[in-house]
PDB file of N, CA and C in Angstrom:
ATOM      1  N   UNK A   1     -71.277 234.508  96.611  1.00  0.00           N
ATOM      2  CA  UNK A   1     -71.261 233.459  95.621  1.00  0.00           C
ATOM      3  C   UNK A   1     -71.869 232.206  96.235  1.00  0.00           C
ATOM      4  N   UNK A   2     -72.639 231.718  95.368  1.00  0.00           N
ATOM      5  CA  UNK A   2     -73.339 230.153  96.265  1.00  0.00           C
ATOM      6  C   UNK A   2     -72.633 229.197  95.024  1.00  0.00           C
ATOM      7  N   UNK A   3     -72.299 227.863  95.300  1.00  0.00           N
ATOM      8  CA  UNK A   3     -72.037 227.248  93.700  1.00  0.00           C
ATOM      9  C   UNK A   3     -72.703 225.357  94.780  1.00  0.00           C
ATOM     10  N   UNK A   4     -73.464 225.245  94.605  1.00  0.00           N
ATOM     11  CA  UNK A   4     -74.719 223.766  95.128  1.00  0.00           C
ATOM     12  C   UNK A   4     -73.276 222.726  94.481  1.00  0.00           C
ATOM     13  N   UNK A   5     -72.501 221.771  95.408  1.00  0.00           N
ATOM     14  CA  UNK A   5     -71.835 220.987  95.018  1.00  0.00           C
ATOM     15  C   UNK A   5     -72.443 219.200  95.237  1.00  0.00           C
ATOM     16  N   UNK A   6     -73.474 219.511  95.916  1.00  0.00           N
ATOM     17  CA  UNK A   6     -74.114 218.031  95.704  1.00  0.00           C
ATOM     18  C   UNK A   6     -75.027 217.942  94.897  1.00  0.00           C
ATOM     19  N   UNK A   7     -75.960 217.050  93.973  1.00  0.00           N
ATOM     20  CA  UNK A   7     -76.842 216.451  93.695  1.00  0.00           C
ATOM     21  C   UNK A   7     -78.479 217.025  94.441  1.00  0.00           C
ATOM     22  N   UNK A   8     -79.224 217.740  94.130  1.00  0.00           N
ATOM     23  CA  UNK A   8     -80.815 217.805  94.521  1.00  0.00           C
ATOM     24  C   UNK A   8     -81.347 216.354  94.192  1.00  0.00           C
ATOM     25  N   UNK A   9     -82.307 216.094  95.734  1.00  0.00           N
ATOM     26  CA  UNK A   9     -82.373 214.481  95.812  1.00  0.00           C
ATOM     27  C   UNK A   9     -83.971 214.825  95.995  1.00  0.00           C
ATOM     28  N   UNK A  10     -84.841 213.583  95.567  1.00  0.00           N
ATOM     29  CA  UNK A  10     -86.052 213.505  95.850  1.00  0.00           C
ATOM     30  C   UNK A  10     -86.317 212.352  96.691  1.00  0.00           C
ATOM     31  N   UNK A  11     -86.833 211.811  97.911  1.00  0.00           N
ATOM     32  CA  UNK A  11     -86.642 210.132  98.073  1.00  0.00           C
ATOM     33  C   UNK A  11     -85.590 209.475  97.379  1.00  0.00           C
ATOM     34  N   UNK A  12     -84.538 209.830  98.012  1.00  0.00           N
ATOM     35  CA  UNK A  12     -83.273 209.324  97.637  1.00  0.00           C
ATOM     36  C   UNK A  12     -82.375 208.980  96.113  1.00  0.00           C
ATOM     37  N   UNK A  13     -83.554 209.595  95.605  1.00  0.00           N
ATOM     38  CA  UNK A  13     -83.560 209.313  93.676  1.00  0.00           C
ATOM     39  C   UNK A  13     -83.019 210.804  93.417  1.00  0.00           C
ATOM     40  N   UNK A  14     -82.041 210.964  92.748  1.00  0.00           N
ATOM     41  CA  UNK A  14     -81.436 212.258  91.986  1.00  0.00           C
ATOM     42  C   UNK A  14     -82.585 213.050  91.224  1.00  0.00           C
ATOM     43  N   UNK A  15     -83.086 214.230  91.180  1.00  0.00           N
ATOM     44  CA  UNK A  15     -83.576 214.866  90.358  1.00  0.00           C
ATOM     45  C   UNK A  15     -82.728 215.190  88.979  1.00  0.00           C
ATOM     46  N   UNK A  16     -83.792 215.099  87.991  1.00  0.00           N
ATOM     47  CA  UNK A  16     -82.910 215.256  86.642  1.00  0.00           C
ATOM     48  C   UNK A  16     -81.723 214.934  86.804  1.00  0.00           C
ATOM     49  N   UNK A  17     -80.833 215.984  86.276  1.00  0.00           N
ATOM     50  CA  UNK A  17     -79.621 215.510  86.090  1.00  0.00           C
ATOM     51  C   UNK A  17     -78.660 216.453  87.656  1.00  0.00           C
ATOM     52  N   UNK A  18     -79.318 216.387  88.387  1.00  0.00           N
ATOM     53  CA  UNK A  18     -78.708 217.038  89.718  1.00  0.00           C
ATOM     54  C   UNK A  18     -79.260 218.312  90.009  1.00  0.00           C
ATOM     55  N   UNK A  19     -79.450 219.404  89.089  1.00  0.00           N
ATOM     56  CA  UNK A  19     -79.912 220.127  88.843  1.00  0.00           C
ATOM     57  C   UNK A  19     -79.394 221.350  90.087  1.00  0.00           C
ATOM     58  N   UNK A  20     -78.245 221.184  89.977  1.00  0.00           N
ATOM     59  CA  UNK A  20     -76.797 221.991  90.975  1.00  0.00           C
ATOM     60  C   UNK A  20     -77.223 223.505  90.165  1.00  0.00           C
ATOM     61  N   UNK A  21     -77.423 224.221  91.623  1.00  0.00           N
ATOM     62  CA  UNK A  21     -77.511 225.548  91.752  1.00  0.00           C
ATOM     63  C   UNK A  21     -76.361 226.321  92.031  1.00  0.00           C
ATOM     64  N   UNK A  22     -76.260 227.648  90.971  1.00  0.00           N
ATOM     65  CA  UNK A  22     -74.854 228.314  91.394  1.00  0.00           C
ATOM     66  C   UNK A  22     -75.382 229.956  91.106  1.00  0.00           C
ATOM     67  N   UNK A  23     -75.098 230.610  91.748  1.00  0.00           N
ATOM     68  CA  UNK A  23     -75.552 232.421  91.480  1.00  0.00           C
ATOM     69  C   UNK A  23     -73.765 232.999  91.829  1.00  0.00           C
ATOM     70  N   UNK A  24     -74.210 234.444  91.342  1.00  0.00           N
ATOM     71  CA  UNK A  24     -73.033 235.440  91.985  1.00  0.00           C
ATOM     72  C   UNK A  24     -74.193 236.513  92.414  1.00  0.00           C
ATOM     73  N   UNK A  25     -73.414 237.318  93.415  1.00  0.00           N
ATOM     74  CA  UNK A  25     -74.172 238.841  93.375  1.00  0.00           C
ATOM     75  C   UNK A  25     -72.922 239.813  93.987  1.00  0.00           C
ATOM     76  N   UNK A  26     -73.628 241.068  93.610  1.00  0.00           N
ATOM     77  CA  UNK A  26     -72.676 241.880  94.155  1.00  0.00           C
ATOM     78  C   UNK A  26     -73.302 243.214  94.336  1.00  0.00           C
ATOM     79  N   UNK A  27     -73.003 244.289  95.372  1.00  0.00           N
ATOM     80  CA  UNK A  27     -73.821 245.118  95.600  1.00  0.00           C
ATOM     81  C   UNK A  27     -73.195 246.167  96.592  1.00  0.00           C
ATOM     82  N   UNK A  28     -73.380 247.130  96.860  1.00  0.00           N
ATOM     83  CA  UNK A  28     -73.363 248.017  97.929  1.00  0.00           C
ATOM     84  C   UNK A  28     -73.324 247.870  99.387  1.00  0.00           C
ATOM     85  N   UNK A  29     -72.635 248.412  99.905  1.00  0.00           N
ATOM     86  CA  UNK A  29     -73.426 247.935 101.863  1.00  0.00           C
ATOM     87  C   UNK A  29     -73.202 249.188 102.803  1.00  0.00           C
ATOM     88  N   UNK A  30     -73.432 249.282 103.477  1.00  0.00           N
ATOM     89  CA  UNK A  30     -73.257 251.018 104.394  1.00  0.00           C
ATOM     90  C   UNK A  30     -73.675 250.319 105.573  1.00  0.00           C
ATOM     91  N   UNK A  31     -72.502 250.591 106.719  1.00  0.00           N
ATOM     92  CA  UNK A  31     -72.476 250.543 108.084  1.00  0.00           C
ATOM     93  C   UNK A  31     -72.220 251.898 108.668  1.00  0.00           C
ATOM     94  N   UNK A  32     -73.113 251.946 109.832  1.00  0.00           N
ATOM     95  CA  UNK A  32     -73.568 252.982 110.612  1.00  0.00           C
ATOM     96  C   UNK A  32     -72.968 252.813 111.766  1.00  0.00           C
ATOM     97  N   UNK A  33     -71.899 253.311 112.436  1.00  0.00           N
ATOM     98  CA  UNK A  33     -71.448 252.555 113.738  1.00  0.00           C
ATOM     99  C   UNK A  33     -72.327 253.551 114.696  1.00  0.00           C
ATOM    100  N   UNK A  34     -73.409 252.882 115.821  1.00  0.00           N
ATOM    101  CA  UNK A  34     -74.168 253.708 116.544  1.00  0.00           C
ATOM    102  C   UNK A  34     -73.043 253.830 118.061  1.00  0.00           C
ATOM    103  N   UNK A  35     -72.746 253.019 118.081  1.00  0.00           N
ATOM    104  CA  UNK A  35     -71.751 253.225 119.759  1.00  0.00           C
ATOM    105  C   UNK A  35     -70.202 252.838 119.280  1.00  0.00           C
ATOM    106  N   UNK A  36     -69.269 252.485 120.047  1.00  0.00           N
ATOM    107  CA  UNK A  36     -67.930 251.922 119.875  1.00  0.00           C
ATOM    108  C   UNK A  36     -68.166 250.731 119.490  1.00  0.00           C
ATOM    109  N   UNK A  37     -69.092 249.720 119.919  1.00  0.00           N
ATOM    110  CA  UNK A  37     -69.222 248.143 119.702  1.00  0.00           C
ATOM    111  C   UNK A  37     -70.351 247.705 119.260  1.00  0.00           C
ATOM    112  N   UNK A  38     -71.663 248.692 118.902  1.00  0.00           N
ATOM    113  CA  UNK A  38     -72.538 248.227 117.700  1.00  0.00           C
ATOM    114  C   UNK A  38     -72.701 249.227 116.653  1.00  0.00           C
ATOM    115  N   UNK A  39     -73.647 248.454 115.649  1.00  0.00           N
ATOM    116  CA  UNK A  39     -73.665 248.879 114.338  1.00  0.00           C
ATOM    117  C   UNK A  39     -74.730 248.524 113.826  1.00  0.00           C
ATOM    118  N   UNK A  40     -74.878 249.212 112.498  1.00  0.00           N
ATOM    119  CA  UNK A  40     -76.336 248.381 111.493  1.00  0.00           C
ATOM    120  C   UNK A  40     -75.627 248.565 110.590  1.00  0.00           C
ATOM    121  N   UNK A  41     -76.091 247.845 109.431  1.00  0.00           N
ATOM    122  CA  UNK A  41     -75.110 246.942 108.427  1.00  0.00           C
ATOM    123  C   UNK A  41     -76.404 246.710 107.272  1.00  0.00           C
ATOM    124  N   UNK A  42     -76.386 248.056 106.352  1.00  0.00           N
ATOM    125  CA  UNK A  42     -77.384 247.596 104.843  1.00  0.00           C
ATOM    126  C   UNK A  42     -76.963 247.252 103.576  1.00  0.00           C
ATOM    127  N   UNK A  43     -77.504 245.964 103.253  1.00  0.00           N
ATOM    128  CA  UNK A  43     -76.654 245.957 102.167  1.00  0.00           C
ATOM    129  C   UNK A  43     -77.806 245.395 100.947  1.00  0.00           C
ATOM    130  N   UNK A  44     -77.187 245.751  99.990  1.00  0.00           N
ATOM    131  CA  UNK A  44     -78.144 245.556  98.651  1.00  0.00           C
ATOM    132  C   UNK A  44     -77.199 244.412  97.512  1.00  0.00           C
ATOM    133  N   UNK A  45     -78.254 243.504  97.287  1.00  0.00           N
ATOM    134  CA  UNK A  45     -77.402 242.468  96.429  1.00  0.00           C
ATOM    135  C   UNK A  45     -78.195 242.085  95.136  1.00  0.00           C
ATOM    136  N   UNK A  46     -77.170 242.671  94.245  1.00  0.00           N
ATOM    137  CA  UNK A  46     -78.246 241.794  92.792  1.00  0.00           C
ATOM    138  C   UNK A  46     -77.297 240.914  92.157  1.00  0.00           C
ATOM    139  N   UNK A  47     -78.431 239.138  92.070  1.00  0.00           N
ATOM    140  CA  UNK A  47     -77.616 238.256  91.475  1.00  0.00           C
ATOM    141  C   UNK A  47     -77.554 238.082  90.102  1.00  0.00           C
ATOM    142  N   UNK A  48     -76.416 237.590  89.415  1.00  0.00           N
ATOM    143  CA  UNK A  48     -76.319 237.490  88.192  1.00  0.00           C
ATOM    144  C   UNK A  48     -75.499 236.016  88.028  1.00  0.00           C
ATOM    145  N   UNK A  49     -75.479 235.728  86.676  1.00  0.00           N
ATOM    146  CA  UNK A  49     -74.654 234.418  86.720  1.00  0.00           C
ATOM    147  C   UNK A  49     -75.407 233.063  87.444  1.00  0.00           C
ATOM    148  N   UNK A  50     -76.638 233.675  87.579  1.00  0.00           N
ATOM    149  CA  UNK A  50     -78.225 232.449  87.889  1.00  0.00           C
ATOM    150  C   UNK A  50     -77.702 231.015  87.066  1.00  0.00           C
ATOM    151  N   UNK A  51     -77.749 229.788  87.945  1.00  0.00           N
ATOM    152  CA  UNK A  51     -78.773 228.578  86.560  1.00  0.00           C
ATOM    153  C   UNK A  51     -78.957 227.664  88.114  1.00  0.00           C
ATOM    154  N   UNK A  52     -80.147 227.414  87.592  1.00  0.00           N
ATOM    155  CA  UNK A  52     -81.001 226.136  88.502  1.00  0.00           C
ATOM    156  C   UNK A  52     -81.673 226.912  89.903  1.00  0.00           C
ATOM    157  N   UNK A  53     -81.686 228.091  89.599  1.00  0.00           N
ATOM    158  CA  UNK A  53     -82.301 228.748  90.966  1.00  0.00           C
ATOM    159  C   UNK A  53     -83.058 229.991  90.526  1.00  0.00           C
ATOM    160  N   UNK A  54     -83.814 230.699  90.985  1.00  0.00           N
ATOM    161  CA  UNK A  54     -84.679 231.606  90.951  1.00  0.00           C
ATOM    162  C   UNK A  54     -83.694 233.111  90.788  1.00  0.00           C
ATOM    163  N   UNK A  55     -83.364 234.012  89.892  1.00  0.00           N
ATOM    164  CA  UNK A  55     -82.676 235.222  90.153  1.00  0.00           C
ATOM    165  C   UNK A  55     -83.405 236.414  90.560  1.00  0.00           C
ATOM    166  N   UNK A  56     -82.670 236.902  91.498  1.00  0.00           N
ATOM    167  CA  UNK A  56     -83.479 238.224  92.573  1.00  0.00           C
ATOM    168  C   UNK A  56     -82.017 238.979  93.074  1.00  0.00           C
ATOM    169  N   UNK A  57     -82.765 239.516  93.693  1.00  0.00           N
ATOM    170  CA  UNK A  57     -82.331 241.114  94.467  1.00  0.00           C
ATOM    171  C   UNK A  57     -82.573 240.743  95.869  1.00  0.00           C
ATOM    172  N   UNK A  58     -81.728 240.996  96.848  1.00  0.00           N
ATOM    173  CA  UNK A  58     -81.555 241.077  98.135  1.00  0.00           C
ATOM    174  C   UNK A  58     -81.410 242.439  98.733  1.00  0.00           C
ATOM    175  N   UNK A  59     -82.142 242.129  99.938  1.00  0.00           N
ATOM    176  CA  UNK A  59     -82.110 243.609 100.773  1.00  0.00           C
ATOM    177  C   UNK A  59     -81.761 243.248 102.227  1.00  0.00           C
ATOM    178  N   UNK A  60     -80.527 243.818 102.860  1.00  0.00           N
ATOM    179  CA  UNK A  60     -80.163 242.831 103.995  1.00  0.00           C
ATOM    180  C   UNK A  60     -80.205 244.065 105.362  1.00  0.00           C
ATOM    181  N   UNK A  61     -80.558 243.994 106.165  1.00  0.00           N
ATOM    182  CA  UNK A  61     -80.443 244.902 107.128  1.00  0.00           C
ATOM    183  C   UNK A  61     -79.710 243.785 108.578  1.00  0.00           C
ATOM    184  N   UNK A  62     -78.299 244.491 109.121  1.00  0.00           N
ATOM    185  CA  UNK A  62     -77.782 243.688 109.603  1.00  0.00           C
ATOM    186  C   UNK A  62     -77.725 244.747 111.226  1.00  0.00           C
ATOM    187  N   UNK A  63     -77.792 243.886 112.299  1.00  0.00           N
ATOM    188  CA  UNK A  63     -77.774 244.205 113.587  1.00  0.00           C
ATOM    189  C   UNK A  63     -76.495 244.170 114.616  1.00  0.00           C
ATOM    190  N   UNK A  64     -75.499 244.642 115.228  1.00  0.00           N
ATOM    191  CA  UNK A  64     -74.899 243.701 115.575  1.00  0.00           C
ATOM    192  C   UNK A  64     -74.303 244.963 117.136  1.00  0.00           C
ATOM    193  N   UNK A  65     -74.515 243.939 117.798  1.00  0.00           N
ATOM    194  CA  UNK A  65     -74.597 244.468 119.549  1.00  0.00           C
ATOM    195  C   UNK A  65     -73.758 243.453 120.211  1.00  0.00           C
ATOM    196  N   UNK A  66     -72.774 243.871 121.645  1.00  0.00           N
ATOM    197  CA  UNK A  66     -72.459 242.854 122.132  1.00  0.00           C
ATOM    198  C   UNK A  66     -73.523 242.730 123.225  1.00  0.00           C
ATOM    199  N   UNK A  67     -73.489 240.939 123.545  1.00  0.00           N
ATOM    200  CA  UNK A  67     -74.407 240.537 124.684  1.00  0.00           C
ATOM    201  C   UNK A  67     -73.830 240.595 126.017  1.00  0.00           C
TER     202      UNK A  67
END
């Protein structure tokens, strides 16, 4: 969920009327555990519930190793 709680500013002047961005998405995800302590992490997101922002589809491929 994103919901924009400030004001979009141009040179310090408010655009329109703020023009506050808010989406939902929701989607699938599948983790692969390759060892005891990493993984890959896919996940698929489609947003709905768009206003003041562009609506799309996400494709996330996630990494995660210790250093």
């Amino acid at each position: 969920m994103l919901k924009q709680f400030t004001d979009d500013t141009a040179n310090g002047a408010v655009v329109a009327d703020g023009f506050k961005g808010q989406a939902i998405a929701i989607g699938p995800q599948l983790r692969v555990n390759l060892t005891k302590s990493s993984a890959i992490v896919f996940k698929y997101q489609q947003e709905f519930a768009v206003r003041n922002r562009a609506k799309g589809e996400k494709l996330w491929v996630e990494i995660s190793c210790p250093l």
